[in-house]
Each structure stands twice: as C-alpha cells, then as structure tokens.
C-alpha atoms as a PDB file:
ATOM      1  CA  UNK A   1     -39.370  56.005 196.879  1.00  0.00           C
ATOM      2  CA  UNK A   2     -39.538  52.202 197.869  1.00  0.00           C
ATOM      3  CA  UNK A   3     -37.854  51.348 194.196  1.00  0.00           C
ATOM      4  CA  UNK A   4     -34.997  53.829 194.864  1.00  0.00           C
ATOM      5  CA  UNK A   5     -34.373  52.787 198.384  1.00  0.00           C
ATOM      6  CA  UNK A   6     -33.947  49.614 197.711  1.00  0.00           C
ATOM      7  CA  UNK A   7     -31.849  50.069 194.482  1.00  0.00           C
ATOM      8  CA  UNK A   8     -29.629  52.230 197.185  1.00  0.00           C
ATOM      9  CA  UNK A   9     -29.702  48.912 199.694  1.00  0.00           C
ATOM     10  CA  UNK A  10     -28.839  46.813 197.376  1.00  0.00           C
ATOM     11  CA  UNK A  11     -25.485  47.329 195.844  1.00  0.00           C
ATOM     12  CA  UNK A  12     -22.479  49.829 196.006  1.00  0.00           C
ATOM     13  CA  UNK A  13     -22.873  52.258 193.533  1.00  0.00           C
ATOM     14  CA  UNK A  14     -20.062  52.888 191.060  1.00  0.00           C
ATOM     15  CA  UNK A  15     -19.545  56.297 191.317  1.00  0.00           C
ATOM     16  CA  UNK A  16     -19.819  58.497 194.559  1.00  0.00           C
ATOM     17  CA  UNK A  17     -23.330  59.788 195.257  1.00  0.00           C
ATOM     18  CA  UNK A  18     -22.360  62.612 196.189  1.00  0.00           C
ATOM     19  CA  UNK A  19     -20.453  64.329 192.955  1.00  0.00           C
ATOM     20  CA  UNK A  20     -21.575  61.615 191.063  1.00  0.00           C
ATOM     21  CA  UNK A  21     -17.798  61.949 188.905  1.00  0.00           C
ATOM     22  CA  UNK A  22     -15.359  60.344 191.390  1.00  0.00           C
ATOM     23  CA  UNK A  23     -15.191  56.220 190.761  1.00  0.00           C
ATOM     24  CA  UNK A  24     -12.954  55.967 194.045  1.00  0.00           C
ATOM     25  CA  UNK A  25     -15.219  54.909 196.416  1.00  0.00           C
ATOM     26  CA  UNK A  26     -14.048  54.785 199.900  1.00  0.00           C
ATOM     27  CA  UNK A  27     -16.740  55.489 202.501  1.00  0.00           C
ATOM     28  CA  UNK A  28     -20.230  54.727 203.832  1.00  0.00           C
ATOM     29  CA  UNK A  29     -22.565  57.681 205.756  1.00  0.00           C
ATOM     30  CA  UNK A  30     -24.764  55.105 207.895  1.00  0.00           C
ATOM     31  CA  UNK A  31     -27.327  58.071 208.677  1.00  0.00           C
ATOM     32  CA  UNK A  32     -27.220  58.837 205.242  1.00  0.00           C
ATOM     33  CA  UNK A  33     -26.286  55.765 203.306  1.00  0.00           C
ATOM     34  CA  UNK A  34     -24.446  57.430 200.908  1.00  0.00           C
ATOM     35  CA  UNK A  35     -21.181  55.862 200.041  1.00  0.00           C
ATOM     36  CA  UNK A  36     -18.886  58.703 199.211  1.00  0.00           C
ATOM     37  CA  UNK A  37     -15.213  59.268 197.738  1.00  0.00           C
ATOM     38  CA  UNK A  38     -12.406  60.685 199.963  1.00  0.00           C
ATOM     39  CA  UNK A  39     -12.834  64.474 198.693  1.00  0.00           C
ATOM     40  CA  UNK A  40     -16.895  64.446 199.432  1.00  0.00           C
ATOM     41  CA  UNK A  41     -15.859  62.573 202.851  1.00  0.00           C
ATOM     42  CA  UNK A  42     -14.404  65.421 203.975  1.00  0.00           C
ATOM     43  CA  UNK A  43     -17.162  67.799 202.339  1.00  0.00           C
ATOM     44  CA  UNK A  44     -19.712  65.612 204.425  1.00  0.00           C
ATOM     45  CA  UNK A  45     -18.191  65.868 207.667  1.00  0.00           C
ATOM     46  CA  UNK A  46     -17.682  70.238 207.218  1.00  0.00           C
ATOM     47  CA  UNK A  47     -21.709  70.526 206.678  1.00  0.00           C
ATOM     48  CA  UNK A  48     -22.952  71.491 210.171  1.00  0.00           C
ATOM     49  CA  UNK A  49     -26.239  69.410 209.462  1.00  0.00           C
ATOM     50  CA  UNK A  50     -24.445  66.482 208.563  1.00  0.00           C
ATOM     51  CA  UNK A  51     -21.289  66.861 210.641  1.00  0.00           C
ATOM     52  CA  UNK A  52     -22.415  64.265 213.489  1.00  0.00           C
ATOM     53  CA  UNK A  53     -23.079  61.403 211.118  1.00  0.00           C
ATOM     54  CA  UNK A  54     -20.760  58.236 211.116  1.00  0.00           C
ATOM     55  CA  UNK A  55     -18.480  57.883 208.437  1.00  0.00           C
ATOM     56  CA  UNK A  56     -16.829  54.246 207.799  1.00  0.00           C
ATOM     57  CA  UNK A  57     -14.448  52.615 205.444  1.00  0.00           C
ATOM     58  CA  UNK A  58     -15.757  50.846 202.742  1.00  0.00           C
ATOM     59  CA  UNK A  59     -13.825  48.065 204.179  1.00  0.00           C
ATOM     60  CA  UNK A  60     -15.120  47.800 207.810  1.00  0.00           C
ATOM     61  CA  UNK A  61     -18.725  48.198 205.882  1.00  0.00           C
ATOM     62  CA  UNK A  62     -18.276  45.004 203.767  1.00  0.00           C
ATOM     63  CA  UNK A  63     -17.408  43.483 206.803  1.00  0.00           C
ATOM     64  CA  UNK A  64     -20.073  44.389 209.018  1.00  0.00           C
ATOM     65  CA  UNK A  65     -22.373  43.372 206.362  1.00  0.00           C
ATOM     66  CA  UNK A  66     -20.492  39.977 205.626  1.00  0.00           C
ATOM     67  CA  UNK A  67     -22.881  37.895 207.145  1.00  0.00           C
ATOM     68  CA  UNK A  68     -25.999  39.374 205.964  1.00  0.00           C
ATOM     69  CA  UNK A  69     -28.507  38.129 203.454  1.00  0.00           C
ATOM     70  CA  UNK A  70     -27.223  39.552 199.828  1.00  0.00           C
ATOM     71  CA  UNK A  71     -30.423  40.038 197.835  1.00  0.00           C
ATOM     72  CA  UNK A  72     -28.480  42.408 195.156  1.00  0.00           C
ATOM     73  CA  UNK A  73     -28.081  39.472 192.545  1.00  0.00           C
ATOM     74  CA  UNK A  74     -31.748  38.013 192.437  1.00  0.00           C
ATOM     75  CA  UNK A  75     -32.328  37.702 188.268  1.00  0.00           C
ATOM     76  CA  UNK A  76     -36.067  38.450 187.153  1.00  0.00           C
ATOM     77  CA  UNK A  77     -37.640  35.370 186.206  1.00  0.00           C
ATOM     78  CA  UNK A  78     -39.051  37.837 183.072  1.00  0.00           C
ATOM     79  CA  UNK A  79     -36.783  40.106 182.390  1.00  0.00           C
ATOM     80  CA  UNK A  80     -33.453  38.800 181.461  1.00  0.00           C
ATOM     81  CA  UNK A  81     -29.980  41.029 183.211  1.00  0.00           C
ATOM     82  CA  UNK A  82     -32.505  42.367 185.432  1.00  0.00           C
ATOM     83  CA  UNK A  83     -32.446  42.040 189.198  1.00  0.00           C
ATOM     84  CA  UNK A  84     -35.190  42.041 191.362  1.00  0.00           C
ATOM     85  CA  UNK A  85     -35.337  45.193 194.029  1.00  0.00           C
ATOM     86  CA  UNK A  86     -38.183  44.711 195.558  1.00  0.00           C
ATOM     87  CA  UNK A  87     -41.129  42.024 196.897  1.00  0.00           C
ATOM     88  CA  UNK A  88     -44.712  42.027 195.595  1.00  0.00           C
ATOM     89  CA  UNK A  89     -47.235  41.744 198.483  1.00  0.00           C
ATOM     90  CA  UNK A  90     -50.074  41.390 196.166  1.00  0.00           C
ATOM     91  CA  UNK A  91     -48.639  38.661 193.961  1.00  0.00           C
ATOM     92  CA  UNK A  92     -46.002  37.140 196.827  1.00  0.00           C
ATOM     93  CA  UNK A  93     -42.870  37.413 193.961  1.00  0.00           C
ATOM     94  CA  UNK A  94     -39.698  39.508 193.549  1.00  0.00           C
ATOM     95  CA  UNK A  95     -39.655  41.895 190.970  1.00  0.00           C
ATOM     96  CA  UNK A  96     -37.512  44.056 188.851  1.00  0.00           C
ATOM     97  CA  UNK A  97     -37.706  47.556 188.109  1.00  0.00           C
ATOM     98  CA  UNK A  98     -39.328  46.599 184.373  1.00  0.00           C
ATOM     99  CA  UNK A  99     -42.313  44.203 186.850  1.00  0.00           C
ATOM    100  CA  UNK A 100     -43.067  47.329 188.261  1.00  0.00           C
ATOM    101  CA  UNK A 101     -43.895  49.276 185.886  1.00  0.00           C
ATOM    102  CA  UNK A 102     -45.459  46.892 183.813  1.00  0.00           C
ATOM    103  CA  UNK A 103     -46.602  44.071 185.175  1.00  0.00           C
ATOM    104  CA  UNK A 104     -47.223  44.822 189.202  1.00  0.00           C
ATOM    105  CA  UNK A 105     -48.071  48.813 188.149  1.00  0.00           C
ATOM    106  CA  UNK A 106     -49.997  49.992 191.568  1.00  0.00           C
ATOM    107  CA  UNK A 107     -49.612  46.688 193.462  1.00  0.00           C
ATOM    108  CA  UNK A 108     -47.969  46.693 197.404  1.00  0.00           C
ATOM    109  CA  UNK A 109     -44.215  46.519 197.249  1.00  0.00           C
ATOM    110  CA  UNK A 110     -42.013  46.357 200.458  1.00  0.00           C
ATOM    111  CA  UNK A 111     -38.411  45.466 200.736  1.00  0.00           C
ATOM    112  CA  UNK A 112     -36.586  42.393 199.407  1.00  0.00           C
ATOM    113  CA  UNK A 113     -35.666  41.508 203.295  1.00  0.00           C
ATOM    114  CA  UNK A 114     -38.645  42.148 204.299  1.00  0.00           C
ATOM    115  CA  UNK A 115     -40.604  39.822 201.400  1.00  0.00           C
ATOM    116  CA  UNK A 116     -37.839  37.315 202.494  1.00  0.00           C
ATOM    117  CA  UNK A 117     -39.472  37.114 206.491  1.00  0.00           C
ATOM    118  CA  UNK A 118     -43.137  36.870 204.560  1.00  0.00           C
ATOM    119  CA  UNK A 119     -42.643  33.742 202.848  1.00  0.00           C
ATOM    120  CA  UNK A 120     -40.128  32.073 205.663  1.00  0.00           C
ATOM    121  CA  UNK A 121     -43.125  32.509 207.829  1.00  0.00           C
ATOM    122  CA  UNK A 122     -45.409  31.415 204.847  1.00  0.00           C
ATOM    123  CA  UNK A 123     -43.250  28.152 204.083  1.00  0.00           C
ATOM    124  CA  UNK A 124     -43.282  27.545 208.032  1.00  0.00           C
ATOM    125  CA  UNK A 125     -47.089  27.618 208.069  1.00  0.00           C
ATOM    126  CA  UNK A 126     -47.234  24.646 205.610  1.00  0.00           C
ATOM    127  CA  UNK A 127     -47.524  22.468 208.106  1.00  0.00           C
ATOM    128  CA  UNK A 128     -45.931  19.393 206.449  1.00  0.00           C
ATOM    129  CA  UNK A 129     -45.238  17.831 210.143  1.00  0.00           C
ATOM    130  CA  UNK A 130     -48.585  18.026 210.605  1.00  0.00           C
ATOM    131  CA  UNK A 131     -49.964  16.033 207.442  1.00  0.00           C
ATOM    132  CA  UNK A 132     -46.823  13.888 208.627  1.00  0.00           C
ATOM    133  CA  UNK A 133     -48.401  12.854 211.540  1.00  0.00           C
ATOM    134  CA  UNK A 134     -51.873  12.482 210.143  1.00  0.00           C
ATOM    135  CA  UNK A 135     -50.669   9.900 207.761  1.00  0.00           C
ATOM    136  CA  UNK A 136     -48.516   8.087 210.741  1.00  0.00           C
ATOM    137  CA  UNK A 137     -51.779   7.827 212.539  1.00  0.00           C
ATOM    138  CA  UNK A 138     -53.539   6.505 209.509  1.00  0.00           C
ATOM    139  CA  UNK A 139     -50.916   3.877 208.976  1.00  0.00           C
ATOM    140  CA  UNK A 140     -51.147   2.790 212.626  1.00  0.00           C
ATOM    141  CA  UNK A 141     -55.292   2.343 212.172  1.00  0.00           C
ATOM    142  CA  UNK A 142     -54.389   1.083 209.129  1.00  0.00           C
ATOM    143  CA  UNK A 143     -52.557  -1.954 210.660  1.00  0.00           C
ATOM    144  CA  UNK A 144     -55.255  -2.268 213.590  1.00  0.00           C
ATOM    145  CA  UNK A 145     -57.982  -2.478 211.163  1.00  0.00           C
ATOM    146  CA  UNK A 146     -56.004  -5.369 209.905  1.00  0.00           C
ATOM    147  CA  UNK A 147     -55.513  -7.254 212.892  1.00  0.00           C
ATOM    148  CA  UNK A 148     -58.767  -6.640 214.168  1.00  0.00           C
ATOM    149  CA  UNK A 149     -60.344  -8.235 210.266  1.00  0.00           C
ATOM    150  CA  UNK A 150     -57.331 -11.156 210.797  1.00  0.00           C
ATOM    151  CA  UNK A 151     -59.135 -12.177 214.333  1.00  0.00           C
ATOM    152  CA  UNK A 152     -62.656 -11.763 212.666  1.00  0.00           C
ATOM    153  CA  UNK A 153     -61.296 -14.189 209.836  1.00  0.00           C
ATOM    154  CA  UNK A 154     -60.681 -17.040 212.167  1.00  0.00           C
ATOM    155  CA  UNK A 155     -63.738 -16.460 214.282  1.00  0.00           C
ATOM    156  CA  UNK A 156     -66.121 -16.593 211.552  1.00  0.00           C
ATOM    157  CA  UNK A 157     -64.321 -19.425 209.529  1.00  0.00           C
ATOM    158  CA  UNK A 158     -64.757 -21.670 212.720  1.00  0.00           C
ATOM    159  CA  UNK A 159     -68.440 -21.007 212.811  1.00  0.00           C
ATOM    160  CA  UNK A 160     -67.980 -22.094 209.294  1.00  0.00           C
ATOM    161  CA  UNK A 161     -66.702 -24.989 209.683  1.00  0.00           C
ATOM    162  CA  UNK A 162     -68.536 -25.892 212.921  1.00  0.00           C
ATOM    163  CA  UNK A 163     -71.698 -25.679 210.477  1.00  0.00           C
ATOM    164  CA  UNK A 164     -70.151 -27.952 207.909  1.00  0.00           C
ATOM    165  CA  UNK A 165     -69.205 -30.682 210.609  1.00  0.00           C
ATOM    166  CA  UNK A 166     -73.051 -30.645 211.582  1.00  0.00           C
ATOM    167  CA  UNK A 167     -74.255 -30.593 207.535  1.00  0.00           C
ATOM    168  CA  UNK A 168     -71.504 -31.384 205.493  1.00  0.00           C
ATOM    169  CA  UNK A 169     -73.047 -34.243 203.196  1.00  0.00           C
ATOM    170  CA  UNK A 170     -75.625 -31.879 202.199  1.00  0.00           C
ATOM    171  CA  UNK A 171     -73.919 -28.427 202.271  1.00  0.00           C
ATOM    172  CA  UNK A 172     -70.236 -29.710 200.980  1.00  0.00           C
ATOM    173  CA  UNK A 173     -70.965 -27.375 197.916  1.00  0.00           C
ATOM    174  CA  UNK A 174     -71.891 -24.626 199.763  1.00  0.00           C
ATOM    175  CA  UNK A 175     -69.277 -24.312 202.223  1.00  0.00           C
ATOM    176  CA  UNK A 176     -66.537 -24.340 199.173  1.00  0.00           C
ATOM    177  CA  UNK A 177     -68.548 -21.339 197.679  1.00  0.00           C
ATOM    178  CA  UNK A 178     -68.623 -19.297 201.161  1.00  0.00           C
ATOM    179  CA  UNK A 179     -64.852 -20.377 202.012  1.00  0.00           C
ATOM    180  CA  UNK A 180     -63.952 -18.999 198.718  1.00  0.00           C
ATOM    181  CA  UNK A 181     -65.845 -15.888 199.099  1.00  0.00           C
ATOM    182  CA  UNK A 182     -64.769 -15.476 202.897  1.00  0.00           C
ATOM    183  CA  UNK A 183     -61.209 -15.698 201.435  1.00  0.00           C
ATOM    184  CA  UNK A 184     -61.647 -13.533 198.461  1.00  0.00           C
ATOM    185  CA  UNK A 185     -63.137 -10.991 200.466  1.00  0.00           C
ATOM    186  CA  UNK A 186     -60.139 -11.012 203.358  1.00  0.00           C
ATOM    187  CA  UNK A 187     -57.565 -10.971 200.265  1.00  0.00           C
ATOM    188  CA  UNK A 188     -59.548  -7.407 198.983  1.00  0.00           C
ATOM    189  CA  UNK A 189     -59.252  -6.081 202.215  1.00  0.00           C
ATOM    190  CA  UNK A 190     -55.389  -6.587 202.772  1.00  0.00           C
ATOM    191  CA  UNK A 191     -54.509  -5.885 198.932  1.00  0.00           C
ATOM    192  CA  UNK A 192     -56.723  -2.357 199.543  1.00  0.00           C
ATOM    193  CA  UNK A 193     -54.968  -1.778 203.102  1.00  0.00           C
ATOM    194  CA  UNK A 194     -51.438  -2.353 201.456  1.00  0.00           C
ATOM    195  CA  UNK A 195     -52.230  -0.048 198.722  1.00  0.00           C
ATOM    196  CA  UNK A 196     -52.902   2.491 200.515  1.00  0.00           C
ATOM    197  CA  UNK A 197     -49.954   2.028 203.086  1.00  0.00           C
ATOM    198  CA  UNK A 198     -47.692   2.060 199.554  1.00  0.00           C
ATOM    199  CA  UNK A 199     -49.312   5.300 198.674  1.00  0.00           C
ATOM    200  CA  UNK A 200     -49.063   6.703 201.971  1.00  0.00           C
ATOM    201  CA  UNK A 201     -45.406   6.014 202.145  1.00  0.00           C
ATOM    202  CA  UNK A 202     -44.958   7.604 198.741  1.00  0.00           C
ATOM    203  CA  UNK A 203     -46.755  10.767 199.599  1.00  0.00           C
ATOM    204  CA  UNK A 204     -44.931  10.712 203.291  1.00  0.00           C
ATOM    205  CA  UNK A 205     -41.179  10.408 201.255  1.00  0.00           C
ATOM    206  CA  UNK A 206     -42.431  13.246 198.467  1.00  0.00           C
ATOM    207  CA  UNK A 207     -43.319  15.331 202.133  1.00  0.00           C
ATOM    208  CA  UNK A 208     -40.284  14.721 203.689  1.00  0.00           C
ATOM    209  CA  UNK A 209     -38.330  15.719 200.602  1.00  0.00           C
ATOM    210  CA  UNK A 210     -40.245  19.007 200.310  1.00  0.00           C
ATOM    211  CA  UNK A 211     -39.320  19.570 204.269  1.00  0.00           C
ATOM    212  CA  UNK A 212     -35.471  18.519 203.764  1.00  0.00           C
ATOM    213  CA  UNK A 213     -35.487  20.941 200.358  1.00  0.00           C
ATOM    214  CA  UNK A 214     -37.313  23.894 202.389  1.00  0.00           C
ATOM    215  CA  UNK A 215     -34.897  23.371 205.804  1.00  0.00           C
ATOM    216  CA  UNK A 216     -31.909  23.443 203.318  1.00  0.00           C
ATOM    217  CA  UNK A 217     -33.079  26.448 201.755  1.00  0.00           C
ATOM    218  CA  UNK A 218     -34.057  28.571 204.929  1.00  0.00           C
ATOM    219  CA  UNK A 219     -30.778  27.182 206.603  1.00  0.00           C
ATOM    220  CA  UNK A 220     -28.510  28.002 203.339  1.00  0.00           C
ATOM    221  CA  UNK A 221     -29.549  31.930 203.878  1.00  0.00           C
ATOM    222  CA  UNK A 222     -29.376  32.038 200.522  1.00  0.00           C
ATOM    223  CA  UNK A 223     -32.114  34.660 199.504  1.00  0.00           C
ATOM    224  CA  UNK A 224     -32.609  33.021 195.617  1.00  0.00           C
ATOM    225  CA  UNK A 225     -33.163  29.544 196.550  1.00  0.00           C
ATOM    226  CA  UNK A 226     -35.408  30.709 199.264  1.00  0.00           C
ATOM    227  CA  UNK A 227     -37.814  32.803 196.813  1.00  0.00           C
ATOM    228  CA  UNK A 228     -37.076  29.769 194.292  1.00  0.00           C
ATOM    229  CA  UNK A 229     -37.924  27.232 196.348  1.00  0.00           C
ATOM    230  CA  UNK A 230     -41.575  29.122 197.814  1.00  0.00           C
ATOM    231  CA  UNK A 231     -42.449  29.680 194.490  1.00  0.00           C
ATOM    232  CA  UNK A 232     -41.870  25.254 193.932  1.00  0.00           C
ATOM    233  CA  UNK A 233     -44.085  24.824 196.994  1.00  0.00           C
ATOM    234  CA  UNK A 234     -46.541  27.460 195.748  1.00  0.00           C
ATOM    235  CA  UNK A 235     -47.280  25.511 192.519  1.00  0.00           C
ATOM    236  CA  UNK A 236     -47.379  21.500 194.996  1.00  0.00           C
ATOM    237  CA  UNK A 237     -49.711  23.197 197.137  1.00  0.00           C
ATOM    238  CA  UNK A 238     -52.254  23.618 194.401  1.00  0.00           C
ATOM    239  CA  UNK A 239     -51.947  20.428 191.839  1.00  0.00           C
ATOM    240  CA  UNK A 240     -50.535  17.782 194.431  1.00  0.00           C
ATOM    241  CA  UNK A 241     -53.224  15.309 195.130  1.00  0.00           C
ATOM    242  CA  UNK A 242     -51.572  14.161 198.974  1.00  0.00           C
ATOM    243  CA  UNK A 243     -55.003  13.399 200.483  1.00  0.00           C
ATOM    244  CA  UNK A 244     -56.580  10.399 201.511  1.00  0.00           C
ATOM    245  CA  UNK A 245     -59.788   8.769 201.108  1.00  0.00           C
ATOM    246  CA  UNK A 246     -60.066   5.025 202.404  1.00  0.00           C
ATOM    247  CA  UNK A 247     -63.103   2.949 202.634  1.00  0.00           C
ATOM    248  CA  UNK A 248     -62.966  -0.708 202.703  1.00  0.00           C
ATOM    249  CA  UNK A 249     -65.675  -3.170 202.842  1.00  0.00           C
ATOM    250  CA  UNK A 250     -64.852  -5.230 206.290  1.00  0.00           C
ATOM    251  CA  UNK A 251     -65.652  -8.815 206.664  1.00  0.00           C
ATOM    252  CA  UNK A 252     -69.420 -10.172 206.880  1.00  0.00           C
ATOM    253  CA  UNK A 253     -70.272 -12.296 209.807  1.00  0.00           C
ATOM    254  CA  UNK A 254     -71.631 -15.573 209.334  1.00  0.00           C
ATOM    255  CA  UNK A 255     -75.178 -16.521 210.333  1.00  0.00           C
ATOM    256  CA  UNK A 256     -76.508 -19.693 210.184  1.00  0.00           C
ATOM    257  CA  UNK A 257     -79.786 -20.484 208.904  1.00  0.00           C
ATOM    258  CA  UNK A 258     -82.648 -22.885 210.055  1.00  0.00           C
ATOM    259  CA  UNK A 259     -82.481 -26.402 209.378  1.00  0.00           C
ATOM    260  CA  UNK A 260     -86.066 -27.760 208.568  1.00  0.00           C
ATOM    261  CA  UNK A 261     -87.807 -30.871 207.717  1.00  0.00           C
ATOM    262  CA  UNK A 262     -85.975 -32.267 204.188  1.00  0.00           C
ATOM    263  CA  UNK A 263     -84.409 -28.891 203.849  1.00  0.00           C
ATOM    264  CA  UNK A 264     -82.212 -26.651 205.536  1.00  0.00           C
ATOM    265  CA  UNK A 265     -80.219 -23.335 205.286  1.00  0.00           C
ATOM    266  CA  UNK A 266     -77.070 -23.345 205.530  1.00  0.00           C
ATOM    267  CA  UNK A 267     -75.981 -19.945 206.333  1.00  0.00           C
ATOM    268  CA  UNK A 268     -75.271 -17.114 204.635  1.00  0.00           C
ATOM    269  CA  UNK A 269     -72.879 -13.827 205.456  1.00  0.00           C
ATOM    270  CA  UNK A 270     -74.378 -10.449 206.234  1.00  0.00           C
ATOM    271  CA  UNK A 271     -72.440  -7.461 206.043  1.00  0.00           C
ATOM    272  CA  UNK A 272     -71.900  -5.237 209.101  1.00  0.00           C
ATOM    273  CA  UNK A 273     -74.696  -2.504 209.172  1.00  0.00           C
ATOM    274  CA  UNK A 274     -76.088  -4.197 205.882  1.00  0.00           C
ATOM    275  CA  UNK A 275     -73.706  -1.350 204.127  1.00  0.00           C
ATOM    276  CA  UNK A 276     -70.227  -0.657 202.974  1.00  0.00           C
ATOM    277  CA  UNK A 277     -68.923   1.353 206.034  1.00  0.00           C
ATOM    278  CA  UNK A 278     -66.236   4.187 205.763  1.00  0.00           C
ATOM    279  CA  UNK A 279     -63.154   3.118 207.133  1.00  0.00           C
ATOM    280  CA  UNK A 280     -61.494   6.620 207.760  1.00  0.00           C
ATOM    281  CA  UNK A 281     -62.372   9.945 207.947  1.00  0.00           C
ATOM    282  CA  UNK A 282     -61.383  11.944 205.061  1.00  0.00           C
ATOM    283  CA  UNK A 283     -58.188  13.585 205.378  1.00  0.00           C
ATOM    284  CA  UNK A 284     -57.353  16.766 203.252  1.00  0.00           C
ATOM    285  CA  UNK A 285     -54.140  17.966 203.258  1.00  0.00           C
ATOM    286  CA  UNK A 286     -54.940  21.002 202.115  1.00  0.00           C
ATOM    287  CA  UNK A 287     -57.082  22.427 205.144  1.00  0.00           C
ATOM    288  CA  UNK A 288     -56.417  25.478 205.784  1.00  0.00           C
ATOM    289  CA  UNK A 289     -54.371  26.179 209.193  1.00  0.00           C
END
C-alpha cells in the first residue's frame, strides 16, 4: 500500500487513472489524487460519492506544487533506471521498488518526505558546533599551558644559574648538561603543543567543511544531495579519527642539592608528581548526544 502510494505521489502518470486509455491528462482530484482526462472529469464530478471533491487543472497543480521538494527522480544507488519510492527506517536509505523486494523484504518503509525530515533531524544532531567548540577550548588551554611552562622556564633557569654563580668552578660541566636538558625538554613541549594545534586546525577545517557541505545541502532543498550527502556523513562518522588525546610531560623543577665537606650536589630536576601527568582530558568526538 505504502509502495503504491508513493509511486502515485511521486509523478504524473501517463495515462488517466481513471480509464487508464486517455494520454490527455488534464486534471487532479485532491481527495482522490487521481489525475484524470477531461471525459473522466466530468464522469468524476456526476458520481454522487465523489461529486464534492475538488477538481483542478493540471496547470494550477504544477503550480501549487512548484515549490515543493521533488523526490520523483532519486536513482537507486543498485538498481540502475530505477527510482527510489520510498525510505528504509531499518537501514536509514531510499529504495526502489527492486530494494524492496529483495534487499529490504519486511523492513519499515515510510514516505520519501517523510525519510527526508528523519535524516535532516539526524544530520542536525551531529553536533559538529559542538566538537567545534571543544577543540576551541582545547586550543585556548593549549596556549595557557604554554605560557604558564614559558614562566616556569625562566623561573627555574634563574635558580639555575643562581646555583652556578655560587659553584660554578666545580659544577661548570654540570650546569651545561642540565641547561641542555632544561632546553631540550621546553623545545618537546612546544614542538608537541604545536602539533597538536596543527592537527586540531586540520580536523576543525575538515568539520567546518562537513557543516558548509551539510548547510548547502539542507538549504539547496534538493532531496538527492540531501540523502547523498547523509549517507557521506554516515560513512565520516564511523572511520574519521577527529578525537584528541594530549599528554605532555611539563617542565621539572629544579632542586638543589647539599653542598658538603670536599663534595657537593649540585642539583638535579624532579618531575612534577614524580610522573608524566595528563595534560587534557580525553575528548571523543564521537560521544553519543
């Protein structure tokens, strides 16, 4: 019943539905939604169950209807000179008469217009604004992170070098190898933090391109690059790799040691919490909403 009312939705027949001979169509019943010739017009409007319907021009129909959706031309992905009729629930895809029965046999169909409001509403739930924002916020840690390490840098290398002034016959050596490693370990952090600001930009541009494609295709009303462009999202959703997982090892702080009779320790750094630390949170772009 579904198949055949949506066959009848979808396109004006070529012969009347009503004699089925006459190729002269003229007319629309909107009760009925036949579209009917001029002699079966005139039949319709003499049957006293039918006599109260509405009977328009073909003309003032194709009008009325100029500014809906057309989902009459969708090909089948499968089947080639097929169009689709109706929307599979179960599987979230347009399908021809020849799906149906063979691949989607027993599955939940609705309307074409009516799969069309599903997956708007789906493709509005993706929540690409959202992950937007997340990675704006990471960016913005990002950077504070950094400034906050940059501060910690000059703090520590002046207890550094305050130590060296106080032992630096003895420890000249010494201070080279922790200078070197200070600076090593700063130059790790800010290669790692702009790495991941590159990547986050990348992901944020391959976002905002998805969001641009899906606003053109919602605003286009333009039914097949609508279904074309869910089923393009469908596939990013599940291989795309947009998430995020930062840690970076922050600067030690410097602690001097004790300087004893003919021997002495210089210092050494210890790492905060005597442990890598995790930067961030882990953020998965593909929570669930």
């Amino acid at each position: 019943m579904a198949l055949s009312k949506s066959l009848m939705k979808s396109q004006i027949p070529v012969t009347c539905q009503m004699c089925e001979e006459s190729n002269e169509i003229k007319w629309k019943c909107l009760q009925c939604e036949f579209f009917l010739c001029t002699k079966c017009r005139r039949l319709h409007e003499k049957v006293k169950s039918t006599d109260q319907h509405t009977i328009i021009d073909l003309a003032t129909y194709q009008l009325q209807n100029k500014d809906k959706l057309d989902f009459s031309k969708i090909p089948c992905k499968i089947h080639n000179g097929k169009n689709c009729c109706l929307f599979c629930q179960s599987c979230e895809e347009v399908v021809c008469p020849l799906c149906i029965s063979k691949i989607h046999n027993g599955h939940k169909m609705i309307e074409l217009d009516e799969g069309y409001d599903f997956i708007t509403n789906a493709m509005k739930n993706l929540r690409i604004e959202d992950k937007l924002k997340q990675h704006l916020k990471i960016l913005v840690e990002q950077g504070n992170v950094k400034d906050s390490e940059d501060k910690k840098y000059d703090s520590e290398k002046m207890k550094i070098m305050n130590r060296d002034t106080i032992l630096k016959d003895e420890v000249l050596e010494n201070t080279r190898k922790l200078l070197e490693e200070l600076n090593e370990r700063r130059k790790n952090i800010a290669t790692s933090v702009n790495e991941e600001k590159n990547r986050l930009k990348e992901i944020n541009r391959d976002l905002e391109k998805r969001e641009k494609d899906i606003s053109k295709a919602l605003n286009s009303k333009n039914a097949i690059q609508v279904f074309n462009i869910f089923s393009v999202e469908k596939i990013l959703e599940q291989t795309s790799t947009d998430h995020v997982d930062t840690k970076i090892k922050k600067l030690p702080i410097f602690v001097p040691g004790e300087q004893v009779i003919h021997d002495f320790v210089f210092g050494s750094f210890v790492d905060v919490d005597q442990c890598e630390t995790e930067l961030y949170s882990r953020v998965n772009v593909h929570e669930s909403s």
